[in-house]
PDB file of N, CA and C in Angstrom:
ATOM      1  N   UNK A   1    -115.707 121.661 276.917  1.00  0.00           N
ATOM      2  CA  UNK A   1    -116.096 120.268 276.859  1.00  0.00           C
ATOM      3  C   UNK A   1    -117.093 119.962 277.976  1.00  0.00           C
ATOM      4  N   UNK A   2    -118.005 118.847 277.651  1.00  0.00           N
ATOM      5  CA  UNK A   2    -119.440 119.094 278.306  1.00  0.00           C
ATOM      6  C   UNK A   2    -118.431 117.548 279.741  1.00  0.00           C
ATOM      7  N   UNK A   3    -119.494 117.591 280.685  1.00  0.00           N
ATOM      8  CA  UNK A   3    -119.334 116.615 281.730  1.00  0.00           C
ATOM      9  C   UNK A   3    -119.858 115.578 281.409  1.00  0.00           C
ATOM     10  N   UNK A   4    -118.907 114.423 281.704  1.00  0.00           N
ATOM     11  CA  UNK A   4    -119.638 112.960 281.146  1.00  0.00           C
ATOM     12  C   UNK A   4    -121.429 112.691 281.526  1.00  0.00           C
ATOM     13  N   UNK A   5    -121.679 113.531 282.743  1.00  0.00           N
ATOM     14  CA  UNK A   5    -123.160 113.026 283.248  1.00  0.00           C
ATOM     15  C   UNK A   5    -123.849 114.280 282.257  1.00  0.00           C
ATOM     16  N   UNK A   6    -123.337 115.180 281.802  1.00  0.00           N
ATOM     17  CA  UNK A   6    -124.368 116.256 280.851  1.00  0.00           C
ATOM     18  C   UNK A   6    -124.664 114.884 279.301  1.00  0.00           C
ATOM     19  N   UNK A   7    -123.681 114.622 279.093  1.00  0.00           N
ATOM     20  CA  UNK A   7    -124.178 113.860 277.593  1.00  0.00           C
ATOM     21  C   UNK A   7    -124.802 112.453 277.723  1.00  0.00           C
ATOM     22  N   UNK A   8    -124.477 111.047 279.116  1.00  0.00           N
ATOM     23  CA  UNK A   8    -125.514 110.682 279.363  1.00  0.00           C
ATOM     24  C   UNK A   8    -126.109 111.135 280.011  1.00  0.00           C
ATOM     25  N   UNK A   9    -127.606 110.698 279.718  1.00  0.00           N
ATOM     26  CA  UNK A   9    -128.772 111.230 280.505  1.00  0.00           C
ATOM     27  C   UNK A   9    -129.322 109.873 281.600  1.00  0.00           C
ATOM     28  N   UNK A  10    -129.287 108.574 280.874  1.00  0.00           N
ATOM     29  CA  UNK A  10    -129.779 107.973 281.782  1.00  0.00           C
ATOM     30  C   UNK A  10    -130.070 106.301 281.066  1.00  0.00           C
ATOM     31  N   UNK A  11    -129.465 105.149 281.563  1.00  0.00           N
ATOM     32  CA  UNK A  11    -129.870 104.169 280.913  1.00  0.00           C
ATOM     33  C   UNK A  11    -131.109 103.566 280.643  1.00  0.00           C
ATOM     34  N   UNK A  12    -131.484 102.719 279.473  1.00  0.00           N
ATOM     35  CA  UNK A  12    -132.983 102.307 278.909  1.00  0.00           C
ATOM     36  C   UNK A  12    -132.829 100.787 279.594  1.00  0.00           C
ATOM     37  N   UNK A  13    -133.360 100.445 280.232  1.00  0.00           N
ATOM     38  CA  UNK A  13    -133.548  99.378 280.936  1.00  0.00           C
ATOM     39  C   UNK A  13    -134.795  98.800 280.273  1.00  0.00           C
ATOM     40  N   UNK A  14    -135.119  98.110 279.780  1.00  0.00           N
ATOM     41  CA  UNK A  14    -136.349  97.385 278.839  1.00  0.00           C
ATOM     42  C   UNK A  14    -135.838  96.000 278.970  1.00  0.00           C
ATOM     43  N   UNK A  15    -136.802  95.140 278.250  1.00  0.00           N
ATOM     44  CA  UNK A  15    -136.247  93.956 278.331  1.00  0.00           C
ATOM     45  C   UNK A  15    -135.632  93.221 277.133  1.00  0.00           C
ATOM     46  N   UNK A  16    -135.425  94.217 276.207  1.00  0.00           N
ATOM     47  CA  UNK A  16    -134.674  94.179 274.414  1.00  0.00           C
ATOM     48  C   UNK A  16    -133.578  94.299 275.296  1.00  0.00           C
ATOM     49  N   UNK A  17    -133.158  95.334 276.137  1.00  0.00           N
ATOM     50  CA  UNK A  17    -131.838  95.885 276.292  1.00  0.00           C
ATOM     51  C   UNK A  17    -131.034  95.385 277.304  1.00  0.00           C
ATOM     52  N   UNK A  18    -131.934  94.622 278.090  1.00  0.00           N
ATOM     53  CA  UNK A  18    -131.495  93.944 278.852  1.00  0.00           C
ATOM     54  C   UNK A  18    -131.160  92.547 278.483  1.00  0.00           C
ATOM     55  N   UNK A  19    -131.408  92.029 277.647  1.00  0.00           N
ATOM     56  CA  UNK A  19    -131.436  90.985 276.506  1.00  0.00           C
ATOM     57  C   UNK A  19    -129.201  91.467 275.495  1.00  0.00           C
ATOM     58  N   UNK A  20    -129.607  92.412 275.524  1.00  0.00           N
ATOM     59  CA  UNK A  20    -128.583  93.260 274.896  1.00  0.00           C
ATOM     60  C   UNK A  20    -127.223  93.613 275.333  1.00  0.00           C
ATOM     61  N   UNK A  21    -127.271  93.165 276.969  1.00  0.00           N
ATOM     62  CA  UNK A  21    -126.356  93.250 278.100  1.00  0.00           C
ATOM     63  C   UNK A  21    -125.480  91.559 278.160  1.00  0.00           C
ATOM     64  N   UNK A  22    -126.241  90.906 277.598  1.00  0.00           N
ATOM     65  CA  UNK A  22    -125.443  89.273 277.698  1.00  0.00           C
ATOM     66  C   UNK A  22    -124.611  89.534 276.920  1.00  0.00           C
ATOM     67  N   UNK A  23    -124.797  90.130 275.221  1.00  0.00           N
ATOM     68  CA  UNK A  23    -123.629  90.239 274.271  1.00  0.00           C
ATOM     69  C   UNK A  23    -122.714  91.640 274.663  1.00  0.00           C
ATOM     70  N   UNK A  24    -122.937  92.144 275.686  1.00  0.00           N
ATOM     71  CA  UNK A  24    -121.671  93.189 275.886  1.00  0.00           C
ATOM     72  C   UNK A  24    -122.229  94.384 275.110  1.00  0.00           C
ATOM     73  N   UNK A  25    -123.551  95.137 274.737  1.00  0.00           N
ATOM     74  CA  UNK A  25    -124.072  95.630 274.277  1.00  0.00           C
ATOM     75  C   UNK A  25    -124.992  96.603 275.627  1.00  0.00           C
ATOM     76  N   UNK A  26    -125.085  98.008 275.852  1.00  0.00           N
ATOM     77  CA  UNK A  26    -125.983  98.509 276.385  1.00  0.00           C
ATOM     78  C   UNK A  26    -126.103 100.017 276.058  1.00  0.00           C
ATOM     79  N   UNK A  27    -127.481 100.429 276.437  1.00  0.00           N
ATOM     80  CA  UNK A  27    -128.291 101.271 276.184  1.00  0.00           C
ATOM     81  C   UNK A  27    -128.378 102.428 276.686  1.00  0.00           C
ATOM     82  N   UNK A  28    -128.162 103.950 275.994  1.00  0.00           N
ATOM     83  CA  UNK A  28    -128.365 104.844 277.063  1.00  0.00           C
ATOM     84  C   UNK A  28    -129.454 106.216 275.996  1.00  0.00           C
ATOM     85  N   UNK A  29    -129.992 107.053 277.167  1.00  0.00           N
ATOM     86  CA  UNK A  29    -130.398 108.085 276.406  1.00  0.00           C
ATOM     87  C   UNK A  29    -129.345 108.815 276.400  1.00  0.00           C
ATOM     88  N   UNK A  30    -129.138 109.789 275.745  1.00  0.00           N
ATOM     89  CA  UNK A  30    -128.264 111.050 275.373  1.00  0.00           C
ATOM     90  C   UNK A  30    -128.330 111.969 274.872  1.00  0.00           C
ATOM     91  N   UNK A  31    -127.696 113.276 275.675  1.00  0.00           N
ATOM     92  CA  UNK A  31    -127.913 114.367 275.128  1.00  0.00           C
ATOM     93  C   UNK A  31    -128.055 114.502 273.196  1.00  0.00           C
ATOM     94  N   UNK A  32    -129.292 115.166 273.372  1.00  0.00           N
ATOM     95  CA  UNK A  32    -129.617 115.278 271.676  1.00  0.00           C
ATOM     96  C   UNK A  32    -128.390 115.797 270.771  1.00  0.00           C
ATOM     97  N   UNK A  33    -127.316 116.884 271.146  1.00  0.00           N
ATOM     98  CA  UNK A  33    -126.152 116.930 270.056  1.00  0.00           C
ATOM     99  C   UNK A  33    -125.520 116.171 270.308  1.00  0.00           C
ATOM    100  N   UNK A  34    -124.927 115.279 271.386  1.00  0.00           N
ATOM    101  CA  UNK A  34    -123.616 114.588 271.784  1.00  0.00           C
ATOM    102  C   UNK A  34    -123.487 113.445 270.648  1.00  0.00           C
ATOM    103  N   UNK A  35    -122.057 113.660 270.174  1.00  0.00           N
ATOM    104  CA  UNK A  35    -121.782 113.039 268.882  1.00  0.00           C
ATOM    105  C   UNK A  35    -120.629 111.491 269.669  1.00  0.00           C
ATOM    106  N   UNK A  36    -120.437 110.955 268.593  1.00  0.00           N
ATOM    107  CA  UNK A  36    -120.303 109.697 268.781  1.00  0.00           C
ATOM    108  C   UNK A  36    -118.995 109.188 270.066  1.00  0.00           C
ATOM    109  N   UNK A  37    -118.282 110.573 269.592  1.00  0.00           N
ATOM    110  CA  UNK A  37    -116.984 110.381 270.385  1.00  0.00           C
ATOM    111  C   UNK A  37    -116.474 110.598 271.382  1.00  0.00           C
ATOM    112  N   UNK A  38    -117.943 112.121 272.118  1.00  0.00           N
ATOM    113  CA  UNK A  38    -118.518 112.363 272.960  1.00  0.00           C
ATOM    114  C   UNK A  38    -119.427 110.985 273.718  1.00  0.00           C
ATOM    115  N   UNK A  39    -119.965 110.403 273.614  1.00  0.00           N
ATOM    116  CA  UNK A  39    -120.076 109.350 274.044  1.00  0.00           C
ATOM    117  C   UNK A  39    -119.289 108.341 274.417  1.00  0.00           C
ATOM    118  N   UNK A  40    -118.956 107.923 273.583  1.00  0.00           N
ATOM    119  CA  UNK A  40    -117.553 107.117 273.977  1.00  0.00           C
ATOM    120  C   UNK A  40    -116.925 107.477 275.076  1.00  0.00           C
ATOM    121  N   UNK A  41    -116.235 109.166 275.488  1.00  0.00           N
ATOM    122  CA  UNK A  41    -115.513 109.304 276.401  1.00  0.00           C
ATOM    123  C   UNK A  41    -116.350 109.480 277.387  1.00  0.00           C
ATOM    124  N   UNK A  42    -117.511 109.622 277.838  1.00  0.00           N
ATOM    125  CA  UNK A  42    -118.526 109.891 278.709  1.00  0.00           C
ATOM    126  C   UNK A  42    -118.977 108.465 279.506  1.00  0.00           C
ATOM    127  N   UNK A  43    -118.791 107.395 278.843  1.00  0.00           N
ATOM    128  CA  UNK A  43    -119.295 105.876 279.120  1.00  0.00           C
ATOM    129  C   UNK A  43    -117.700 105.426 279.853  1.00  0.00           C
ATOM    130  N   UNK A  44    -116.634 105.886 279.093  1.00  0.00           N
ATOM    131  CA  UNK A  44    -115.438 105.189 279.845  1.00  0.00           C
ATOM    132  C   UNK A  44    -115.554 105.816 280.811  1.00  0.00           C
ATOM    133  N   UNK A  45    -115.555 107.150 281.035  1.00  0.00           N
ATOM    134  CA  UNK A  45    -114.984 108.175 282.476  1.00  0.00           C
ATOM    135  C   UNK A  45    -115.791 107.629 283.436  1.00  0.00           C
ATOM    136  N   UNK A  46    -117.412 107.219 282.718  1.00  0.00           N
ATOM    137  CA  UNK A  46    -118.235 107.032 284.293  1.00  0.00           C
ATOM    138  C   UNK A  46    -118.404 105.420 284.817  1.00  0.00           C
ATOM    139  N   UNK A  47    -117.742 104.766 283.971  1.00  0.00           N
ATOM    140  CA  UNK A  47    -117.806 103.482 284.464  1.00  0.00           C
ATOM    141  C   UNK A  47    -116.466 102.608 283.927  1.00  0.00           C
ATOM    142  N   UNK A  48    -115.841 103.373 283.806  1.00  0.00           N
ATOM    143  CA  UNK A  48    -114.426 102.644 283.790  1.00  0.00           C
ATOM    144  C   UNK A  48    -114.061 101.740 282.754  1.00  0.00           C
ATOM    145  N   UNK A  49    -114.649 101.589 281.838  1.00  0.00           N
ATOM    146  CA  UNK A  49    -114.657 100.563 280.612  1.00  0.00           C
ATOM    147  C   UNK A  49    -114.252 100.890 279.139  1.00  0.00           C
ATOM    148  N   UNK A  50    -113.815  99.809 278.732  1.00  0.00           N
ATOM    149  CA  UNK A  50    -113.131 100.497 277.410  1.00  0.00           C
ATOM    150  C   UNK A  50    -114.247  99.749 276.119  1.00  0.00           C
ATOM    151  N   UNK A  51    -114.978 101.044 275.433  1.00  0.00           N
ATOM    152  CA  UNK A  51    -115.603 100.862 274.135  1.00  0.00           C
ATOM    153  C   UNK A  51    -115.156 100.553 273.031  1.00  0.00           C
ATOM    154  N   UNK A  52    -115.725  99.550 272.535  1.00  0.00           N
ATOM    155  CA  UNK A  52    -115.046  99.378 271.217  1.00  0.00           C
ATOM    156  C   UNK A  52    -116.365  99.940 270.343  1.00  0.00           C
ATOM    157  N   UNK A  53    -117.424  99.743 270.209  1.00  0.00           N
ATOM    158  CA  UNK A  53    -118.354 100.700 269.102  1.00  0.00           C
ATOM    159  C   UNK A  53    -119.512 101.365 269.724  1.00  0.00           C
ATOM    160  N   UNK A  54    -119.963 102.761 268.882  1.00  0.00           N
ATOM    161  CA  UNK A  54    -121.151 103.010 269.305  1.00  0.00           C
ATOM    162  C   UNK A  54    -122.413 103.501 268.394  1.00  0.00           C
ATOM    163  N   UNK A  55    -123.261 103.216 268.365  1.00  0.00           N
ATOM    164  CA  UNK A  55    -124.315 103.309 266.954  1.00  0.00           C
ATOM    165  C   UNK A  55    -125.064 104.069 267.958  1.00  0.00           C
ATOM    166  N   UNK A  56    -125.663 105.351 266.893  1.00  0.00           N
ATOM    167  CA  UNK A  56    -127.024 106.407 267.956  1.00  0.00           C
ATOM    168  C   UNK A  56    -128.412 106.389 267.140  1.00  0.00           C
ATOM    169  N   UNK A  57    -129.408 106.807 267.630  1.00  0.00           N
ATOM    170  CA  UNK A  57    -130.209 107.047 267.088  1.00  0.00           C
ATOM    171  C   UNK A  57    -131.089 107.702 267.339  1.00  0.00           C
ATOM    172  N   UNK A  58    -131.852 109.093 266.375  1.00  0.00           N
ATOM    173  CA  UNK A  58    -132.674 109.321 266.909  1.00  0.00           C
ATOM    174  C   UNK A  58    -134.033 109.675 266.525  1.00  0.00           C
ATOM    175  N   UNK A  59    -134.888 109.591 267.967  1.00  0.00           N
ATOM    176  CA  UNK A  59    -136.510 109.549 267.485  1.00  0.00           C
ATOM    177  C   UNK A  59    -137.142 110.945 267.799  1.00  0.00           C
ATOM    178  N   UNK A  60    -137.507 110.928 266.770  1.00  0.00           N
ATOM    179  CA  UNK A  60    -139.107 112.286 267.027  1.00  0.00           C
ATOM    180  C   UNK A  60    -140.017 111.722 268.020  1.00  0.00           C
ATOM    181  N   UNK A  61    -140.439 113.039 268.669  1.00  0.00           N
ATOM    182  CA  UNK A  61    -141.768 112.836 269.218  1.00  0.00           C
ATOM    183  C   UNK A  61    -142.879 112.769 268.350  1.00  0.00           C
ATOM    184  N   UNK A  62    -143.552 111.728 268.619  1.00  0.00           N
ATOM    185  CA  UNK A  62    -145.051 111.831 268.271  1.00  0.00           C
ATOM    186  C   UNK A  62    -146.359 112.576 268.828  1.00  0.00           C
ATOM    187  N   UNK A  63    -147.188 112.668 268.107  1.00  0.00           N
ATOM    188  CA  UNK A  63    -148.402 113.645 268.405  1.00  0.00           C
ATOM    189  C   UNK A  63    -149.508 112.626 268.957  1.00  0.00           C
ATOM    190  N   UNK A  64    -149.735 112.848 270.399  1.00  0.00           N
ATOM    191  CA  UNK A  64    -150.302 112.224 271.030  1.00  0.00           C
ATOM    192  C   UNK A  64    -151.681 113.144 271.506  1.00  0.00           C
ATOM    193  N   UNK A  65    -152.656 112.512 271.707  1.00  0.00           N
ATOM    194  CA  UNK A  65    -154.385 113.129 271.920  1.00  0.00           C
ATOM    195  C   UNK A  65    -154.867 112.653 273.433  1.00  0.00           C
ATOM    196  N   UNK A  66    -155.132 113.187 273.914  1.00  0.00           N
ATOM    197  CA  UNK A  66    -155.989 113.367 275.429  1.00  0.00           C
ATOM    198  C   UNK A  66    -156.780 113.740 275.536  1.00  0.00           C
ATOM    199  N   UNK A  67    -158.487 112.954 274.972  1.00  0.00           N
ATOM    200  CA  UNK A  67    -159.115 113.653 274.801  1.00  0.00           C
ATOM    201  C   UNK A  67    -159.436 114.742 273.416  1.00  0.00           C
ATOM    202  N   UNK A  68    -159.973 116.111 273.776  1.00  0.00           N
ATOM    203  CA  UNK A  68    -159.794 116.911 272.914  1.00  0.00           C
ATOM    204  C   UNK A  68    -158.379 117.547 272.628  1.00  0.00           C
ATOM    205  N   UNK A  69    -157.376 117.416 273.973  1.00  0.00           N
ATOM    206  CA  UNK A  69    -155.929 118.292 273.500  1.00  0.00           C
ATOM    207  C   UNK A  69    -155.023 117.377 273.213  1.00  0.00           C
ATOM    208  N   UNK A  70    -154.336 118.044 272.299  1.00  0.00           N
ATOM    209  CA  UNK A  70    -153.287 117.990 271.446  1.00  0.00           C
ATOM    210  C   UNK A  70    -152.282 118.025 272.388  1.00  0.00           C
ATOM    211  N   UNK A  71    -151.433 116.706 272.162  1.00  0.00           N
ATOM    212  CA  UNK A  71    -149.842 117.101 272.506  1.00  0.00           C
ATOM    213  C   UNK A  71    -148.813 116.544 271.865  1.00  0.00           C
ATOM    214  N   UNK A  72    -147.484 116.536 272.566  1.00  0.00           N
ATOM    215  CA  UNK A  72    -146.187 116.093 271.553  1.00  0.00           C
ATOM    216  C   UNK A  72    -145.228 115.334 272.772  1.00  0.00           C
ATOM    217  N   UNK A  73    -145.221 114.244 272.341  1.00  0.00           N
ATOM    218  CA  UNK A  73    -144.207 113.629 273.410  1.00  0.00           C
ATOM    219  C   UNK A  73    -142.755 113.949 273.077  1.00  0.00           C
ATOM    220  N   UNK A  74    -141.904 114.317 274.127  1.00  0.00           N
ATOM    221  CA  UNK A  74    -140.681 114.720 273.618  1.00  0.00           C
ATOM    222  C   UNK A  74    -139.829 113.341 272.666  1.00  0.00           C
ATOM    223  N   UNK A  75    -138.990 114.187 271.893  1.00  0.00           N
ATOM    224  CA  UNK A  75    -138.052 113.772 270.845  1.00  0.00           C
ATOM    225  C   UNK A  75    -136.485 113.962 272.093  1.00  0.00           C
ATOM    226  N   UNK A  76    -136.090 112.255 271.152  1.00  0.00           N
ATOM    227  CA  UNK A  76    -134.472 111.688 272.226  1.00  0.00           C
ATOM    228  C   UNK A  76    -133.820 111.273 271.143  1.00  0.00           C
ATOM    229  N   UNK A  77    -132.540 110.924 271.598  1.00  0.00           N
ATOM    230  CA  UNK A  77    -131.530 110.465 270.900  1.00  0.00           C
ATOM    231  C   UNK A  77    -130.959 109.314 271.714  1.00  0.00           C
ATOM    232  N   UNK A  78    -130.636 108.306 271.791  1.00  0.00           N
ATOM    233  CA  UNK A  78    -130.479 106.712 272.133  1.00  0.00           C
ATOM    234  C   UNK A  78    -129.318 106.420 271.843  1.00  0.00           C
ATOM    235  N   UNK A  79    -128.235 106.056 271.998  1.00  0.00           N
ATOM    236  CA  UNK A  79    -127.077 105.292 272.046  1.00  0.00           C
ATOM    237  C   UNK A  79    -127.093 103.605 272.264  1.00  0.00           C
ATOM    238  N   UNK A  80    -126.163 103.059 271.391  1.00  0.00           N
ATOM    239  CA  UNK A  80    -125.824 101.474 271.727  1.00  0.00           C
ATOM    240  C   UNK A  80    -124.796 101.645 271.545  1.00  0.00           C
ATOM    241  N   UNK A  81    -123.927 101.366 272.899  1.00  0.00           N
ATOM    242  CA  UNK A  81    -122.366 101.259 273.479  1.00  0.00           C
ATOM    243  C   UNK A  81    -121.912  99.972 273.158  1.00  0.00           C
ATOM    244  N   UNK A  82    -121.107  99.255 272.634  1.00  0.00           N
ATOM    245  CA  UNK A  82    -120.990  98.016 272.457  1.00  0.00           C
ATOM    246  C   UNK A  82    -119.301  97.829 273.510  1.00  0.00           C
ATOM    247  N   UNK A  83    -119.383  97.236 274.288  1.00  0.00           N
ATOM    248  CA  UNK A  83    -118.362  97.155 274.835  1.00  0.00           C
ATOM    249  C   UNK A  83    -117.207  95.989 274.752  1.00  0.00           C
ATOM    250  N   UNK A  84    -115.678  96.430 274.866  1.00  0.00           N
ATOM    251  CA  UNK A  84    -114.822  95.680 274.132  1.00  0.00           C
ATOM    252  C   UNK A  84    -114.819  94.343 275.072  1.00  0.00           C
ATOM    253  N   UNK A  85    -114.107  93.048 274.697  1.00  0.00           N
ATOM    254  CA  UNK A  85    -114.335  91.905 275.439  1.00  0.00           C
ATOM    255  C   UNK A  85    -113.779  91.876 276.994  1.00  0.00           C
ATOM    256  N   UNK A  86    -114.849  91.450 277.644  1.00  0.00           N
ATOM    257  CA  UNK A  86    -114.607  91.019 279.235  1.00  0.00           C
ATOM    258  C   UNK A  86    -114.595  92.574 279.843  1.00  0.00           C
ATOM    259  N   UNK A  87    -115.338  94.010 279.084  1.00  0.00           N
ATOM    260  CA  UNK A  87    -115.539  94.770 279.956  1.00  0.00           C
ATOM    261  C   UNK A  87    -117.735  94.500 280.434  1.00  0.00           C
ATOM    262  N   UNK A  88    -117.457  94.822 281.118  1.00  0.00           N
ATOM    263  CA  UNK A  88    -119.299  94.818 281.897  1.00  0.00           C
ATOM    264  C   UNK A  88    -119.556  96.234 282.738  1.00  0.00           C
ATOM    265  N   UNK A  89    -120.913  96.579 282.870  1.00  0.00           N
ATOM    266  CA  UNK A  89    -121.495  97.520 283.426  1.00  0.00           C
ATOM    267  C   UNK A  89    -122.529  96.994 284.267  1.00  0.00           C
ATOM    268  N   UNK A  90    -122.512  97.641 285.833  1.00  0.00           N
ATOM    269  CA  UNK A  90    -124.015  97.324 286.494  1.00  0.00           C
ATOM    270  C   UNK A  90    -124.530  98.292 286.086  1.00  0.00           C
ATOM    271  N   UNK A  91    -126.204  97.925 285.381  1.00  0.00           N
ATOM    272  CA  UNK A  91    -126.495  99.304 284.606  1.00  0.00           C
ATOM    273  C   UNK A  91    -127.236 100.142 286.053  1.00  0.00           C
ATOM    274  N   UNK A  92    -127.438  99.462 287.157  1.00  0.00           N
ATOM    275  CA  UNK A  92    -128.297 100.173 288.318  1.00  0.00           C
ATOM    276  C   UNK A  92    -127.543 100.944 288.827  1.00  0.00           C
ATOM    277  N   UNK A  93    -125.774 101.088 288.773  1.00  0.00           N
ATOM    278  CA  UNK A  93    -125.651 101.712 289.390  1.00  0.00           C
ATOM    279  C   UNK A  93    -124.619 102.818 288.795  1.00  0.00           C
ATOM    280  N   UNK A  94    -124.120 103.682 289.348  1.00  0.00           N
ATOM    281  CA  UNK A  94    -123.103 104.590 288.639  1.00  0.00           C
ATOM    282  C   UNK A  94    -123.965 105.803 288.046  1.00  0.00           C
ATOM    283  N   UNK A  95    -125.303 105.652 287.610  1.00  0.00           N
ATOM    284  CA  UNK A  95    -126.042 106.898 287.628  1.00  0.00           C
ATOM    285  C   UNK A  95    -127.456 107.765 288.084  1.00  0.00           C
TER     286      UNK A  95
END
């Protein structure tokens, strides 16, 4: 079994997601296999909170140009933790 900090990678701080934090809702990247339940236990262990849902998603990289070269921005996988009532996260800190 992987370590809660191997499957998150790191929270998306934007201003959708921060928008997303009033309803008890927040954002993380995550390891590309880590499956749903793997998450779940990775978000309680590192911040003490109890989940009630989590929806993932994930994006391809796109093919991006510089000039004449060719490149590929890496491909992630995204999590939305929805957390059960009256739990909260400081997202600045804990990782």
């Amino acid at each position: 079994m992987r370590s809660a900090r191997e499957v998150i990678i790191r929270p998306v701080v934007t201003e959708r997601s921060t928008e997303m934090t009033e309803r008890g809702a927040y954002t993380f990247l995550v390891a590309k296999d880590a499956n749903k339940i793997e998450i779940r236990r990775a978000v309680q262990e590192l911040f003490g909170v109890r989940v009630q849902a989590v929806r993932t998603m994930n994006y391809r990289g796109k093919w991006r140009r510089v000039g004449r070269s060719l490149g590929r921005r890496p491909a992630y996988k995204k999590a939305i933790v929805q957390l059960a009532e009256g739990s909260r996260i400081d997202v600045y800190e804990g990782i």
